[in-house]
C-alpha atoms as a PDB file:
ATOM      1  CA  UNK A   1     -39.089   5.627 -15.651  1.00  0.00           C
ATOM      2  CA  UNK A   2     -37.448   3.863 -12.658  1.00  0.00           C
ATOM      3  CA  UNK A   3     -36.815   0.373 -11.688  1.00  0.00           C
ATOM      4  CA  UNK A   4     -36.382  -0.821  -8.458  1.00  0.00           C
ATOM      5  CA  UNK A   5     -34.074  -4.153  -7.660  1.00  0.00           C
ATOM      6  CA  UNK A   6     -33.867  -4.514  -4.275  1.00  0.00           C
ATOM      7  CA  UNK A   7     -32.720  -1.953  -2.193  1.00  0.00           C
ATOM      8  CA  UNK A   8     -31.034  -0.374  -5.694  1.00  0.00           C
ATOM      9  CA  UNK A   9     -33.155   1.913  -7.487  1.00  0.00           C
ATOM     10  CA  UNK A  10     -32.421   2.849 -10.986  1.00  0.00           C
ATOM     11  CA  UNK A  11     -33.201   5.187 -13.531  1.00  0.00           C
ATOM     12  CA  UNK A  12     -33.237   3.528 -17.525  1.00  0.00           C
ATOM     13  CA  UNK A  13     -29.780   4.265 -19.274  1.00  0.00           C
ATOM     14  CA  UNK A  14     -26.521   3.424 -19.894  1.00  0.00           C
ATOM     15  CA  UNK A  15     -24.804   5.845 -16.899  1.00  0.00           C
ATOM     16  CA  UNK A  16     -27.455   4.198 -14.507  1.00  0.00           C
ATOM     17  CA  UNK A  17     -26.554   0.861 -15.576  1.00  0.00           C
ATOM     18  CA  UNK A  18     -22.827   1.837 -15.056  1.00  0.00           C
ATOM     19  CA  UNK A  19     -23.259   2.923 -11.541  1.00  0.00           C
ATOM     20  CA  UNK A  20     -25.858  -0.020 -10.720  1.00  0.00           C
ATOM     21  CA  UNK A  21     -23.081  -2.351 -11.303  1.00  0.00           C
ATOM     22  CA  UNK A  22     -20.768  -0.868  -9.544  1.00  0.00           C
ATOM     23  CA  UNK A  23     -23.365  -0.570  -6.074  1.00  0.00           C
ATOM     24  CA  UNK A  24     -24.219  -4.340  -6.728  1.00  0.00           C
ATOM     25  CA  UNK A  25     -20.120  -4.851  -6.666  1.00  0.00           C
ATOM     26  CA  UNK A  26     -19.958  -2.707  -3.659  1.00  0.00           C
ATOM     27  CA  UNK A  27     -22.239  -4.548  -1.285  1.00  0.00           C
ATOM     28  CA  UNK A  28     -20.803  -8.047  -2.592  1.00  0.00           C
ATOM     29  CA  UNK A  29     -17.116  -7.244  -1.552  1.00  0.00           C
ATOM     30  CA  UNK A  30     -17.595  -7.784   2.088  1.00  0.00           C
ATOM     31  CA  UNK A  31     -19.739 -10.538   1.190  1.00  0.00           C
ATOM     32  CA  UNK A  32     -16.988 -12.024  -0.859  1.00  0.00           C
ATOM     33  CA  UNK A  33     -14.214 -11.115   1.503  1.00  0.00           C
ATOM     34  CA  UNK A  34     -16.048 -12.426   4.332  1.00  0.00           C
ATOM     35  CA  UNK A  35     -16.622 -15.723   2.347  1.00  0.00           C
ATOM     36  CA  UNK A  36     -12.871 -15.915   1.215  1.00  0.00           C
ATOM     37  CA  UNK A  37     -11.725 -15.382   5.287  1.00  0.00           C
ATOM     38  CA  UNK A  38     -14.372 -18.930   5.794  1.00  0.00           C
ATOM     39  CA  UNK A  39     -12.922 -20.850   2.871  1.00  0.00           C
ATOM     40  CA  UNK A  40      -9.157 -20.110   4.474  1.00  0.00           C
ATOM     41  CA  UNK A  41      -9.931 -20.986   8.209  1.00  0.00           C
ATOM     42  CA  UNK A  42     -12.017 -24.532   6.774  1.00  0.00           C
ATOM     43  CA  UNK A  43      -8.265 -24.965   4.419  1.00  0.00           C
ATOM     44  CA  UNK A  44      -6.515 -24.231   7.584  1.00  0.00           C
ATOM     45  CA  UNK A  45      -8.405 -26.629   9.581  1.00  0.00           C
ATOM     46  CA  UNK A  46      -7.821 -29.283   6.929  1.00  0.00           C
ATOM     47  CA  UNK A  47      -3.969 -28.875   6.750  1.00  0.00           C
ATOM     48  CA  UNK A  48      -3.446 -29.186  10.381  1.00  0.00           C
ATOM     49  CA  UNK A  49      -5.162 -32.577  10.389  1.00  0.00           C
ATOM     50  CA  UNK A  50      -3.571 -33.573   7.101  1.00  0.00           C
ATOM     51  CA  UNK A  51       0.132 -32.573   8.743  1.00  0.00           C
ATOM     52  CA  UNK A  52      -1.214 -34.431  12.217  1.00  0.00           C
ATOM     53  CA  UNK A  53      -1.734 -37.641  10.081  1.00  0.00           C
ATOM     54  CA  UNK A  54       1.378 -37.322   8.291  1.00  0.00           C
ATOM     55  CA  UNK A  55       0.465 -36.346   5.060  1.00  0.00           C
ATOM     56  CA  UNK A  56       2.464 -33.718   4.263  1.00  0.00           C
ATOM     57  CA  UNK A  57       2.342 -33.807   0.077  1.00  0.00           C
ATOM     58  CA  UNK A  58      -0.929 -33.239   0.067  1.00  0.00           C
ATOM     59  CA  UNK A  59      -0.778 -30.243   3.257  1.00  0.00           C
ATOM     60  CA  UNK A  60       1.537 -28.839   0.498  1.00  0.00           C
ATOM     61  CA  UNK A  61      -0.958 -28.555  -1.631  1.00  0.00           C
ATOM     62  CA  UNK A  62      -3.310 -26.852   0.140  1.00  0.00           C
ATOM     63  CA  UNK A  63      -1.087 -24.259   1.632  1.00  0.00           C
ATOM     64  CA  UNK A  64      -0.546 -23.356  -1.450  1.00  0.00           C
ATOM     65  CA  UNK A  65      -3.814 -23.262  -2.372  1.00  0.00           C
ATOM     66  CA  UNK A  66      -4.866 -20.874   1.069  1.00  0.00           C
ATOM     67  CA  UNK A  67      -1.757 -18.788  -0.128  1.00  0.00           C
ATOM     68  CA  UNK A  68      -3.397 -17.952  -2.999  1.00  0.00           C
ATOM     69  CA  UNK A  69      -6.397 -17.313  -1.477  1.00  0.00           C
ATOM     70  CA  UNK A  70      -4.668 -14.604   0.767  1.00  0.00           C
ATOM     71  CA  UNK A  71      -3.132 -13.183  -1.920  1.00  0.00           C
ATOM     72  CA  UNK A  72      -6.690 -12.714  -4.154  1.00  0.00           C
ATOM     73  CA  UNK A  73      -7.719 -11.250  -0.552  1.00  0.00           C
ATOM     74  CA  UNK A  74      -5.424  -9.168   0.258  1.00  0.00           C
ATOM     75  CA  UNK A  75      -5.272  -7.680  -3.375  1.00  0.00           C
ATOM     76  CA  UNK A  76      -1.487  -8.116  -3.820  1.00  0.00           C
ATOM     77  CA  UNK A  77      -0.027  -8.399  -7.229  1.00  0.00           C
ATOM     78  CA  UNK A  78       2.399 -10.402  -8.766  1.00  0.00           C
ATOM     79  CA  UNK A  79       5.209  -7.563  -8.063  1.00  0.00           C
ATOM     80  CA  UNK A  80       4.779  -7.380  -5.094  1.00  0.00           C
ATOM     81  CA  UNK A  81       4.959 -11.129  -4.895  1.00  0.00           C
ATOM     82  CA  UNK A  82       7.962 -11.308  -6.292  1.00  0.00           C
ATOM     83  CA  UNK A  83       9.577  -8.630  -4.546  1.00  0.00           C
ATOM     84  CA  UNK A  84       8.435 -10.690  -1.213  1.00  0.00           C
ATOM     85  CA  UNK A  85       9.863 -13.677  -2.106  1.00  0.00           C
ATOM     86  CA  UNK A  86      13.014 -12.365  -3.131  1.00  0.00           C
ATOM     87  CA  UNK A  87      13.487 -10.664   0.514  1.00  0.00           C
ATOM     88  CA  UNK A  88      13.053 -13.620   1.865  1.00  0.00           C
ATOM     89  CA  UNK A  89      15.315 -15.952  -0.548  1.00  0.00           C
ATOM     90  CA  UNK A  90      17.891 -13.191   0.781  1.00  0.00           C
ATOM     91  CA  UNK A  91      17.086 -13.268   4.164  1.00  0.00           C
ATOM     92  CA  UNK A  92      17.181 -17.427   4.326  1.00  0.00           C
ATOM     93  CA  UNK A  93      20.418 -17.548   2.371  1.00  0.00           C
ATOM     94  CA  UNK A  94      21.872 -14.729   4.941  1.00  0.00           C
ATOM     95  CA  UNK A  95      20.711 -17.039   7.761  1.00  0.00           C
ATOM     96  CA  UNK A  96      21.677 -20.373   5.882  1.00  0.00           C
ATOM     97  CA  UNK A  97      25.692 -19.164   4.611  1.00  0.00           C
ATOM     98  CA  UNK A  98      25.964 -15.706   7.021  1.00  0.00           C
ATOM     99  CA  UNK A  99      29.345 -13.836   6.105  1.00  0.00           C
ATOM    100  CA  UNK A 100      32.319 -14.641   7.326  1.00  0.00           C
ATOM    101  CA  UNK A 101      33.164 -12.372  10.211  1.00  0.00           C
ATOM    102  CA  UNK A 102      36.825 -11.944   9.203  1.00  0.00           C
ATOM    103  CA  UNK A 103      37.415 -11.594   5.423  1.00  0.00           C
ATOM    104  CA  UNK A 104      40.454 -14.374   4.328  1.00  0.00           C
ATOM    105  CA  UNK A 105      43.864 -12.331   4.153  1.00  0.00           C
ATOM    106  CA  UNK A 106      44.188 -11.390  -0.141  1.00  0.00           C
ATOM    107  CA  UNK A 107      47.230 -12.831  -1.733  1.00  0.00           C
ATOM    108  CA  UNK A 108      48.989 -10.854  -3.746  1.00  0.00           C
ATOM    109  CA  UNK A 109      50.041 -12.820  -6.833  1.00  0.00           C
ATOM    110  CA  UNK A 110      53.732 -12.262  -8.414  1.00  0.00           C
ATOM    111  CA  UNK A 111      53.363 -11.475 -12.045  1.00  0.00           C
ATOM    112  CA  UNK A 112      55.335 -14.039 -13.813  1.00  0.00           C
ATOM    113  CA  UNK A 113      58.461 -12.449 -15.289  1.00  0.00           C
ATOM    114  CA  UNK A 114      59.647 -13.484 -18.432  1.00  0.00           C
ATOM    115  CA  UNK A 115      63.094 -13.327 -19.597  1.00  0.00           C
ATOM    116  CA  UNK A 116      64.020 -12.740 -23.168  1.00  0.00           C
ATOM    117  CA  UNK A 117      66.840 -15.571 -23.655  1.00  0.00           C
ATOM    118  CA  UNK A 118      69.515 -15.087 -27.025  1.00  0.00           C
END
């Protein structure tokens, strides 16, 4: 016996079922994606004009709010996160303190020499 839900047609059992979800998944991705991509450009839109009127705190917020966004979208993990922002901690502190060009001279230090006095 088969059942027909929209476009999808099924056959009764649990492998059917299986594989029904995972076609109903399958056409809502772009669907979701595309809706995800709306949501950022409207959060985008509302930062600017938050910034523009001063209001930084709260442009804060929401960038880190359409960060997260981008990251569900994207499909990054939290490793790969991290690894991200420790590049670029690194790469800000090279910019921020860069290495001296010239290493100071080392001093040599004179051992202290005791003398046994009788």
């Amino acid at each position: 016996m088969s059942k027909c839900y929209g476009m999808l047609q099924t056959r009764s059992g649990t492998d059917n079922k299986v594989n029904l979800t995972k076609r109903i998944q399958e056409m809502q991705a772009p669907y979701s994606d595309n809706r995800l991509i709306s949501v950022i450009a409207a959060l985008d839109e509302r930062r600017a004009a938050l910034i523009a009127n001063g209001d930084r705190g709260a442009a804060l917020v929401l960038s880190v709010a359409i960060l997260e966004l981008r990251i569900k979208l994207n499909q990054i993990d939290d490793l790969e996160f991290r690894a991200l922002c420790d590049a670029m901690y690194q790469q800000e502190a090279l910019t921020e303190f860069p290495p001296d060009p010239k290493p100071a001279p080392k001093r040599r230090r004179n051992r202290a020499v005791l003398k046994l006095i009788k």
